[in-house]
C-alpha atoms as a PDB file:
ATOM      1  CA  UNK A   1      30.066-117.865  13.252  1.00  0.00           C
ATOM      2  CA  UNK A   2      30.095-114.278  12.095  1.00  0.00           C
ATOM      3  CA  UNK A   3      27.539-111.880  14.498  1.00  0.00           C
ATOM      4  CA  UNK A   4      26.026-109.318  12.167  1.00  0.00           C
ATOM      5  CA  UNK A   5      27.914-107.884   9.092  1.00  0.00           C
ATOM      6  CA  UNK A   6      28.588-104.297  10.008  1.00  0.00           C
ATOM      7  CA  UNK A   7      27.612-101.907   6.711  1.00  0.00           C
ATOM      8  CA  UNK A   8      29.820-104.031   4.239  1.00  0.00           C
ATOM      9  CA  UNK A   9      31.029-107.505   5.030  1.00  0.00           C
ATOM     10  CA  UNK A  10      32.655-107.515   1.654  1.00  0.00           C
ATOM     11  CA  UNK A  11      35.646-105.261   3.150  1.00  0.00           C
ATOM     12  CA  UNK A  12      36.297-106.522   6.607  1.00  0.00           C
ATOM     13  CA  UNK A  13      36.081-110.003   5.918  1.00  0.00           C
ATOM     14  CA  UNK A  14      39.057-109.575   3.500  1.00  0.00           C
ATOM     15  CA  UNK A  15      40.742-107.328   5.679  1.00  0.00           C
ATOM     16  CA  UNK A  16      40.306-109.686   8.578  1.00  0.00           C
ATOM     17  CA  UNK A  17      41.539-113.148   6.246  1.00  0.00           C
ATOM     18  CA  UNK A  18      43.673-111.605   4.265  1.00  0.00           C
ATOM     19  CA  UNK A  19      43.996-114.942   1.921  1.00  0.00           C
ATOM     20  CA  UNK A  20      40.907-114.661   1.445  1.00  0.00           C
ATOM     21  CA  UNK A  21      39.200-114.713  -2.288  1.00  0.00           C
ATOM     22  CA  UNK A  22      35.690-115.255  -3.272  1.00  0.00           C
ATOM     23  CA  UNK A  23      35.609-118.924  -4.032  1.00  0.00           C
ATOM     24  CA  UNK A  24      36.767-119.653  -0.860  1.00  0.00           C
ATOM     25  CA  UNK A  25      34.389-117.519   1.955  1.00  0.00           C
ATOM     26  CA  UNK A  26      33.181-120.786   3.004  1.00  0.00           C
ATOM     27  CA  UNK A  27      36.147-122.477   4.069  1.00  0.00           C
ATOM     28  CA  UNK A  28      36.424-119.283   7.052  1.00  0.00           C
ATOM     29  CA  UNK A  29      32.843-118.858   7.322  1.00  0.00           C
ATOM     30  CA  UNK A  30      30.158-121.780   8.325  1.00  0.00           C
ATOM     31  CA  UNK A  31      26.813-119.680  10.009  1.00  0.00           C
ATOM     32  CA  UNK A  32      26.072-115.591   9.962  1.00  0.00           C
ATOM     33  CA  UNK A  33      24.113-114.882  13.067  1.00  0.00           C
ATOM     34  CA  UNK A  34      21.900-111.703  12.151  1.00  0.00           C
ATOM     35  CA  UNK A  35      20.710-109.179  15.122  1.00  0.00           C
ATOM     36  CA  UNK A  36      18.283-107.341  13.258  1.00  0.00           C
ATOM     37  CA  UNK A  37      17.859-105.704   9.953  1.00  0.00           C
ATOM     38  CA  UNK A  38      19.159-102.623   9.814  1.00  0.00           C
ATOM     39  CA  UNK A  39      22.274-101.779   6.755  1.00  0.00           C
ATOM     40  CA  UNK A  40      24.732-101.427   9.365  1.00  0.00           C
ATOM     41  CA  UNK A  41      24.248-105.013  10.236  1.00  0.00           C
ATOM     42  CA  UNK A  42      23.428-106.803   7.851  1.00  0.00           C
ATOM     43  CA  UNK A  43      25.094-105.072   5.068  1.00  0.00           C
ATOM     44  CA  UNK A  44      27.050-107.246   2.553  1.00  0.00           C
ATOM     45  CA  UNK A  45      24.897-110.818   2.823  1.00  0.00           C
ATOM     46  CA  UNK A  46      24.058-110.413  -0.819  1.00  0.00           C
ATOM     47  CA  UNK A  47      27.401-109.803  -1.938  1.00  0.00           C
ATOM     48  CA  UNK A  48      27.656-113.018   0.293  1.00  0.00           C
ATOM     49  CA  UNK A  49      24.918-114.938  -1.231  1.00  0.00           C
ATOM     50  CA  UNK A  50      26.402-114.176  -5.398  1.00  0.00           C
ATOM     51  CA  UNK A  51      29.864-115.204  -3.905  1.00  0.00           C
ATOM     52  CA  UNK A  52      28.888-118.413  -3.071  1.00  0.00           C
ATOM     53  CA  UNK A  53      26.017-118.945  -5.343  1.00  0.00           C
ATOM     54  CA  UNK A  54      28.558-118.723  -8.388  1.00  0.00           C
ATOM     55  CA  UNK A  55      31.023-121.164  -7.061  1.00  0.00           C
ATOM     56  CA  UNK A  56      29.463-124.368  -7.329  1.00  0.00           C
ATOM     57  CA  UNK A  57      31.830-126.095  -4.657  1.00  0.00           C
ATOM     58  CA  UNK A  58      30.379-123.041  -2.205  1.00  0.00           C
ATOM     59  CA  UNK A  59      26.645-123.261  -3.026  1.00  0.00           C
ATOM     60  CA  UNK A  60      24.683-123.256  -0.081  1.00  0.00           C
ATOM     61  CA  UNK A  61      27.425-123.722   2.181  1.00  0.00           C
ATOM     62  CA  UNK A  62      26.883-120.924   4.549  1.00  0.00           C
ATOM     63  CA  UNK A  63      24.210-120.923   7.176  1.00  0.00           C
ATOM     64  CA  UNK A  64      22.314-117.917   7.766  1.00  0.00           C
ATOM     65  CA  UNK A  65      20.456-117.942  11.040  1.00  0.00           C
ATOM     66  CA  UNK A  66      18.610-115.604  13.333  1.00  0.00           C
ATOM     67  CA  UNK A  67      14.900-114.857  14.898  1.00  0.00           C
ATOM     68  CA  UNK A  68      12.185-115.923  12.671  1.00  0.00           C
ATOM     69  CA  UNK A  69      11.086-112.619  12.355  1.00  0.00           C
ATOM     70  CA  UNK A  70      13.988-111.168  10.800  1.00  0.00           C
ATOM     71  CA  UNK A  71      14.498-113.474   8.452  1.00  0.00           C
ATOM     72  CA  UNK A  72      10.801-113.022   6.838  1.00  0.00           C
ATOM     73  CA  UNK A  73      11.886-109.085   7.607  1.00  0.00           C
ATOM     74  CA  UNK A  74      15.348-109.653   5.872  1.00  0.00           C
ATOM     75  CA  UNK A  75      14.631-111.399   2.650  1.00  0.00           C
ATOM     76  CA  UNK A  76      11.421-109.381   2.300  1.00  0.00           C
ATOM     77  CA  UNK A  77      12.319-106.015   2.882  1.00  0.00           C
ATOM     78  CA  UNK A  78      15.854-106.553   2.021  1.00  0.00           C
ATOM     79  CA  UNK A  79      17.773-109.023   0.026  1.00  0.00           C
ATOM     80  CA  UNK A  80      14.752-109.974  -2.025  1.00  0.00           C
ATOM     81  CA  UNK A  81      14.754-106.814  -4.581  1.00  0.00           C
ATOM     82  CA  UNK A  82      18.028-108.211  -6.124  1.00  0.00           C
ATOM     83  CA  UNK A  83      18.486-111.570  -5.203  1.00  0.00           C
ATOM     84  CA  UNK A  84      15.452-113.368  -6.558  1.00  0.00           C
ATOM     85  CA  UNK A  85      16.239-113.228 -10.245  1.00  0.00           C
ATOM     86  CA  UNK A  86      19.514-114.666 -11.517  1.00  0.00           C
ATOM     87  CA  UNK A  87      20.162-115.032 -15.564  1.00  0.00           C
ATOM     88  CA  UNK A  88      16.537-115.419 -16.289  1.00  0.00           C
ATOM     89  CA  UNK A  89      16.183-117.990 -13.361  1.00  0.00           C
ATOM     90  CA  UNK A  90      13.400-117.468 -10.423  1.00  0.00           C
ATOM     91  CA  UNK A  91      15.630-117.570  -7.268  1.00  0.00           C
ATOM     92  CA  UNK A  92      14.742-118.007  -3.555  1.00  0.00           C
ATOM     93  CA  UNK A  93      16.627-117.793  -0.252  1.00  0.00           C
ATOM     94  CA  UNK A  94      17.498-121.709  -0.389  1.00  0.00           C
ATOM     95  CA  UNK A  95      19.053-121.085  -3.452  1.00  0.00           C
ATOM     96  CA  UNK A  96      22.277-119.172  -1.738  1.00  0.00           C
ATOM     97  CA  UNK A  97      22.244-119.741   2.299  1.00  0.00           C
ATOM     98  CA  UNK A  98      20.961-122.993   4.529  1.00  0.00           C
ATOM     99  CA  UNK A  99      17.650-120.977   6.307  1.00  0.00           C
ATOM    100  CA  UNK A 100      18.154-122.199  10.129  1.00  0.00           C
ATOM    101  CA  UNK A 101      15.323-120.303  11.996  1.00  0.00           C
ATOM    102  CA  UNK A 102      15.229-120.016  15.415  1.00  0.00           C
ATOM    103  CA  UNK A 103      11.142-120.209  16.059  1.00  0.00           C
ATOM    104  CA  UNK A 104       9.541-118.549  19.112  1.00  0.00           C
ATOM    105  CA  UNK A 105       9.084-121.889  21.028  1.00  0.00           C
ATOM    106  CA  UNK A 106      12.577-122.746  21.100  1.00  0.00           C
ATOM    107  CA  UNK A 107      14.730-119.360  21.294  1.00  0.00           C
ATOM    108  CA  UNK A 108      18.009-121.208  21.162  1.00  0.00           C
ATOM    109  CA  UNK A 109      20.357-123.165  19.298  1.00  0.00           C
ATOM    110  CA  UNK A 110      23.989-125.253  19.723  1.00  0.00           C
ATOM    111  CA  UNK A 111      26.774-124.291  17.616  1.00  0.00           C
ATOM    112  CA  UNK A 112      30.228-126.207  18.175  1.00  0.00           C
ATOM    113  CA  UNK A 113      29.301-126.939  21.322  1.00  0.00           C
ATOM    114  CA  UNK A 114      27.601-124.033  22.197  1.00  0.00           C
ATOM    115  CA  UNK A 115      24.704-123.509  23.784  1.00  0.00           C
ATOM    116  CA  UNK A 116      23.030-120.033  22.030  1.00  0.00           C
ATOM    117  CA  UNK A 117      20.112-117.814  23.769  1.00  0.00           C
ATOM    118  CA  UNK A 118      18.323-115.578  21.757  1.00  0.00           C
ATOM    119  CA  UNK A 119      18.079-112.306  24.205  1.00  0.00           C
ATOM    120  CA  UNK A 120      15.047-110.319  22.496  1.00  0.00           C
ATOM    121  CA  UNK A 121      15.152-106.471  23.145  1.00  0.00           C
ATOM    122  CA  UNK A 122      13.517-103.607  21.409  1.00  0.00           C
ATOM    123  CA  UNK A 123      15.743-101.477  19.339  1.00  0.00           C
ATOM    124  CA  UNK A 124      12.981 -99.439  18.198  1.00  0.00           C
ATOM    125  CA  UNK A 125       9.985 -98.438  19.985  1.00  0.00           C
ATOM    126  CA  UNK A 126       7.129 -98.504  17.755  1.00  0.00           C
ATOM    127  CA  UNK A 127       5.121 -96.430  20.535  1.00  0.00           C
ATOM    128  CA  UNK A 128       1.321 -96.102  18.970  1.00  0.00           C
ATOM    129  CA  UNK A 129       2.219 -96.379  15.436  1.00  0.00           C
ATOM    130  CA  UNK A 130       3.340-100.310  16.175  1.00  0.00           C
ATOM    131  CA  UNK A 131       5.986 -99.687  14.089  1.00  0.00           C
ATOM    132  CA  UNK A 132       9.074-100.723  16.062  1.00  0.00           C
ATOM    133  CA  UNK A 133      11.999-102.889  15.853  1.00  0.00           C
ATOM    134  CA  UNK A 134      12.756-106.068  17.962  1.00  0.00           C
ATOM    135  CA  UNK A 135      16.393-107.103  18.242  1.00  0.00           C
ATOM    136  CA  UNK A 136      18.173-110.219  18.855  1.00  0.00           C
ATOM    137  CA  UNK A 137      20.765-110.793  21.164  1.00  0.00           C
ATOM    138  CA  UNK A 138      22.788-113.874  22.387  1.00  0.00           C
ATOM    139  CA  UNK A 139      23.786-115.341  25.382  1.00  0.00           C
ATOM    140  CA  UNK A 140      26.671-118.037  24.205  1.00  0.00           C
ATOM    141  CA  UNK A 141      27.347-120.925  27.386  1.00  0.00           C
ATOM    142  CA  UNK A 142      30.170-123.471  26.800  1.00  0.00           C
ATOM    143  CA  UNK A 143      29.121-126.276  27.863  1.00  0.00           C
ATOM    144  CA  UNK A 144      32.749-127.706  28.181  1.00  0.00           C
ATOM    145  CA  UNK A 145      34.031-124.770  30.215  1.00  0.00           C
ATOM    146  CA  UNK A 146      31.242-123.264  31.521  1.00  0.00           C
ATOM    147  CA  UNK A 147      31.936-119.764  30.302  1.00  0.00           C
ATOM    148  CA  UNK A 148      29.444-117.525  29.085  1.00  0.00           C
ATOM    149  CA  UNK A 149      29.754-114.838  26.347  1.00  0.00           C
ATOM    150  CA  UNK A 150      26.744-111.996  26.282  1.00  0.00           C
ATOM    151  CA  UNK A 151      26.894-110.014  22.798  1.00  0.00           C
ATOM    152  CA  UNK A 152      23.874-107.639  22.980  1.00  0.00           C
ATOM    153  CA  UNK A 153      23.048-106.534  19.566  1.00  0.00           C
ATOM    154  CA  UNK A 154      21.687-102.980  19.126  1.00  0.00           C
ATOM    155  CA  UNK A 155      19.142-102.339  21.807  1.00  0.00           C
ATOM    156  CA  UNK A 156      17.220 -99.872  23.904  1.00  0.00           C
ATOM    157  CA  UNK A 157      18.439 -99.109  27.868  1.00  0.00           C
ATOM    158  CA  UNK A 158      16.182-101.498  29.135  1.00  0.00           C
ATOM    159  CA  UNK A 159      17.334-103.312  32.497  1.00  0.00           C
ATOM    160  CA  UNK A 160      14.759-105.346  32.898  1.00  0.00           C
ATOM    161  CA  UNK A 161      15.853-107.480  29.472  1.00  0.00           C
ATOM    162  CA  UNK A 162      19.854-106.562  29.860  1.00  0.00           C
ATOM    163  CA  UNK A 163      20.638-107.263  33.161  1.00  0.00           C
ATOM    164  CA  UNK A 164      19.496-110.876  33.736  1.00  0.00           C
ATOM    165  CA  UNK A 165      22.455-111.784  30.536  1.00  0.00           C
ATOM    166  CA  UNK A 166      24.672-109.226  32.573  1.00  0.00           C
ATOM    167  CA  UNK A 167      24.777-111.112  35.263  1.00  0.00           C
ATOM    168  CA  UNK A 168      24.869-114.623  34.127  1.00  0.00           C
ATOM    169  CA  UNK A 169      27.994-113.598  31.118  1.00  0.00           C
ATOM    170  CA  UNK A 170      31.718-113.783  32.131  1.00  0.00           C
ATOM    171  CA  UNK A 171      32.407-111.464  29.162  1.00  0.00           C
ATOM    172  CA  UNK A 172      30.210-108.541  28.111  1.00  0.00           C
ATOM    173  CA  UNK A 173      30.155-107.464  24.246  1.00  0.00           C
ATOM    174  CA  UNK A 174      27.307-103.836  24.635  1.00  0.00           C
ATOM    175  CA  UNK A 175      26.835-101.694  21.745  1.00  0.00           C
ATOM    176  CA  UNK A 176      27.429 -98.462  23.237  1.00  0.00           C
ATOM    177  CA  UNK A 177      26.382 -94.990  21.893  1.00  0.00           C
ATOM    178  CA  UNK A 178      29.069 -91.981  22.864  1.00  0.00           C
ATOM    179  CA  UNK A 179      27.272 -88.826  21.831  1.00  0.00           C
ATOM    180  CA  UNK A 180      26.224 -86.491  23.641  1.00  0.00           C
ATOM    181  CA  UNK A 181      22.471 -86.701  23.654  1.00  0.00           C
ATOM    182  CA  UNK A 182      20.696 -89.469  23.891  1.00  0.00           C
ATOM    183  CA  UNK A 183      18.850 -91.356  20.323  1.00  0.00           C
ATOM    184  CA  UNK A 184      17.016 -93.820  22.311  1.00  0.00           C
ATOM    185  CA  UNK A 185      17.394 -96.540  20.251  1.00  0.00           C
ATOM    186  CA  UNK A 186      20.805 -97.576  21.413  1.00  0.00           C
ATOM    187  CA  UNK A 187      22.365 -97.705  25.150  1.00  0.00           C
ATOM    188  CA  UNK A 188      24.195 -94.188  25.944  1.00  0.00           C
ATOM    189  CA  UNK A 189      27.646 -94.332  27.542  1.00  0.00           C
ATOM    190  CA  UNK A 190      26.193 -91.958  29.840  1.00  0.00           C
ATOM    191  CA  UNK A 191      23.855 -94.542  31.625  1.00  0.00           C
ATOM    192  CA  UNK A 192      26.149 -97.647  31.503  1.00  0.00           C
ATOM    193  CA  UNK A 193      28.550 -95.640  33.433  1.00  0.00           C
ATOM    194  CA  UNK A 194      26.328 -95.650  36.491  1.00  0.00           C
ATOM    195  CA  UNK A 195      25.935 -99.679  36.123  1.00  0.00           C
ATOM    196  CA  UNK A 196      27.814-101.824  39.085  1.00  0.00           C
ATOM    197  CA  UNK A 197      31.139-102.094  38.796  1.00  0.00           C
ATOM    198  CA  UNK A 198      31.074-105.757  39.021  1.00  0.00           C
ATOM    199  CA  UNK A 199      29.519-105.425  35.467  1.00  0.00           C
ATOM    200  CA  UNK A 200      31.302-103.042  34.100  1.00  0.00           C
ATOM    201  CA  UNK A 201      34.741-104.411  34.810  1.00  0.00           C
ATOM    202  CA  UNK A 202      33.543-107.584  32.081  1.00  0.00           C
ATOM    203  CA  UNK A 203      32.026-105.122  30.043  1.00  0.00           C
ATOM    204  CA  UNK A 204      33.612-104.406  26.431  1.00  0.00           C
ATOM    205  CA  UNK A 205      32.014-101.351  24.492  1.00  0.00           C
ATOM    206  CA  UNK A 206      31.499-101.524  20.486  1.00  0.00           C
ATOM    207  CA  UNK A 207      29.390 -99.541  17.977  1.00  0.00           C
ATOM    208  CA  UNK A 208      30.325 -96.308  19.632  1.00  0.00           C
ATOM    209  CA  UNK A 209      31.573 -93.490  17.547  1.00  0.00           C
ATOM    210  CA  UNK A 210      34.884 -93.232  16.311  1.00  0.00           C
ATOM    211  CA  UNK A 211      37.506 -91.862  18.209  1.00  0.00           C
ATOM    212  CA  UNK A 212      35.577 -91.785  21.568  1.00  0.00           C
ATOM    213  CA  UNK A 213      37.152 -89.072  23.753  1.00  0.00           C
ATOM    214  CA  UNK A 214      35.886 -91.221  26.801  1.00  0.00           C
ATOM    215  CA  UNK A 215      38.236 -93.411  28.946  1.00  0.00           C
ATOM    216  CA  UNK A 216      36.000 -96.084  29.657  1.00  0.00           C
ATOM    217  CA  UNK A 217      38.886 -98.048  31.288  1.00  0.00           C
ATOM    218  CA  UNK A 218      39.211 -95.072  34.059  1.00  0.00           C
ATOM    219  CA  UNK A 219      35.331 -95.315  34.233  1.00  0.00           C
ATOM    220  CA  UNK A 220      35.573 -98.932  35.391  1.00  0.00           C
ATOM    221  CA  UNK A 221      34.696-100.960  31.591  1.00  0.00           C
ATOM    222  CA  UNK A 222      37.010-103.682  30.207  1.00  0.00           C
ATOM    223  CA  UNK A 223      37.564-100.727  27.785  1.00  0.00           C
ATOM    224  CA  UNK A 224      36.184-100.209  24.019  1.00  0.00           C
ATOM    225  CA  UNK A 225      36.472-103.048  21.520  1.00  0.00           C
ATOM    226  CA  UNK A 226      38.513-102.539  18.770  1.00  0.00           C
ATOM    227  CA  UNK A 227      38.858-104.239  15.413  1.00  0.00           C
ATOM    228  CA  UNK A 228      41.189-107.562  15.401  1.00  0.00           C
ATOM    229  CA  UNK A 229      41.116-107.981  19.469  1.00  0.00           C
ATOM    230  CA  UNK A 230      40.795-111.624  20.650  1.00  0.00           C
ATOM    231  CA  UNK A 231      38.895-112.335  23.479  1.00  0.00           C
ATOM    232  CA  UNK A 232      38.110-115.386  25.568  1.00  0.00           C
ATOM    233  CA  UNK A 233      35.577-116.337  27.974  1.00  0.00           C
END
């Protein structure tokens, strides 16, 4: 299961699988998991969606799933512009991706054995315009193990919403901001560093700048994220 796409899956999924060609995506990838809907996460599903579409053995293969909400808010606002008409043909969603929704009365899902929360935070406060951004989160539980994964998706400094996954995950995946003034819309480096230390040390830090100049290791986090690092829980 692939969580979000970053600006242009296109790129890292080859550089990740290097074997990898277009006809065969679907032998790597079986569900994308999608946050919210802004480019830098969900860039590259319709490069995803022609890829498979086109191969006839691929068709359909990959399962797209996330919050009811985004989805109307992803195919709508996003995919829909270029996706829907195909050589003539009138084309919907179904046509590329399985649509698993996760609806508000459930706010989970099992995949391989694990047991998936949908965490819901606000990424973007709409404030009186009502015009905000809710974001999606998961809290993964193994029900063989017992270990518990938190990834948080992009999301406000909220405790109230964070902590109760901080505390329940053995492994912490938080977007992280490193500048230097705060944007609001994402957790600042600045005010994770005064969390616990019990939560820090389990805490991993990606979508920060590049290059941080921070040692978050020396500041009591399992350190910054990088790309190709295995983890387990």
């Amino acid at each position: 299961m692939l969580f979000d796409c970053g600006s242009d899956c296109r790129h890292s999924i080859k550089e990740a699988l290097p074997s990898l060609n277009n006809g065969n995506i679907h032998e790597h990838i079986d569900t994308v998991y999608v946050s919210h809907v802004h480019g830098d996460h969900c860039g590259g599903l319709e490069w995803l969606g022609f890829a498979t579409y086109f191969n006839p053995a691929a068709r359909k293969s990959i399962t797209l799933r996330m919050a009811e909400e985004t989805w109307f808010e992803l195919w709508e606002d996003t995919l829909s512009g270029s996706m829907t008409a195909i050589s003539g043909k009138d084309l919907k969603a179904e046509d590329y991706f399985k649509i698993a929704l996760v609806l508000d009365n459930n706010h989970s899902f099992d995949f391989n054995g694990i047991r998936c929360e949908l965490v819901e935070t606000i990424h973007v406060d709409g404030g009186d315009s009502g015009i905000g951004k809710f974001n999606y989160g998961l809290q993964m539980m193994d029900s063989a193990s017992g270990g518990s994964a938190f990834i948080s998706g992009d999301t406000t400094y909220d405790l109230d919403s964070l902590m109760p996954s901080w505390l329940e995950a053995d492994i912490i995946f938080q977007e992280c901001e490193t500048s230097t003034f705060k944007s609001g819309v994402h957790c600042n480096y600045a005010d994770l560093v005064l969390l616990n230390p019990d939560i820090k040390k389990k805490m991993w830090l990606y979508h920060y700048s590049p290059n941080p100049s921070l040692d978050a290791v020396a500041d009591g986090f399992a350190g910054f994220a990088v790309k190709g690092q295995s983890f387990e829980a």
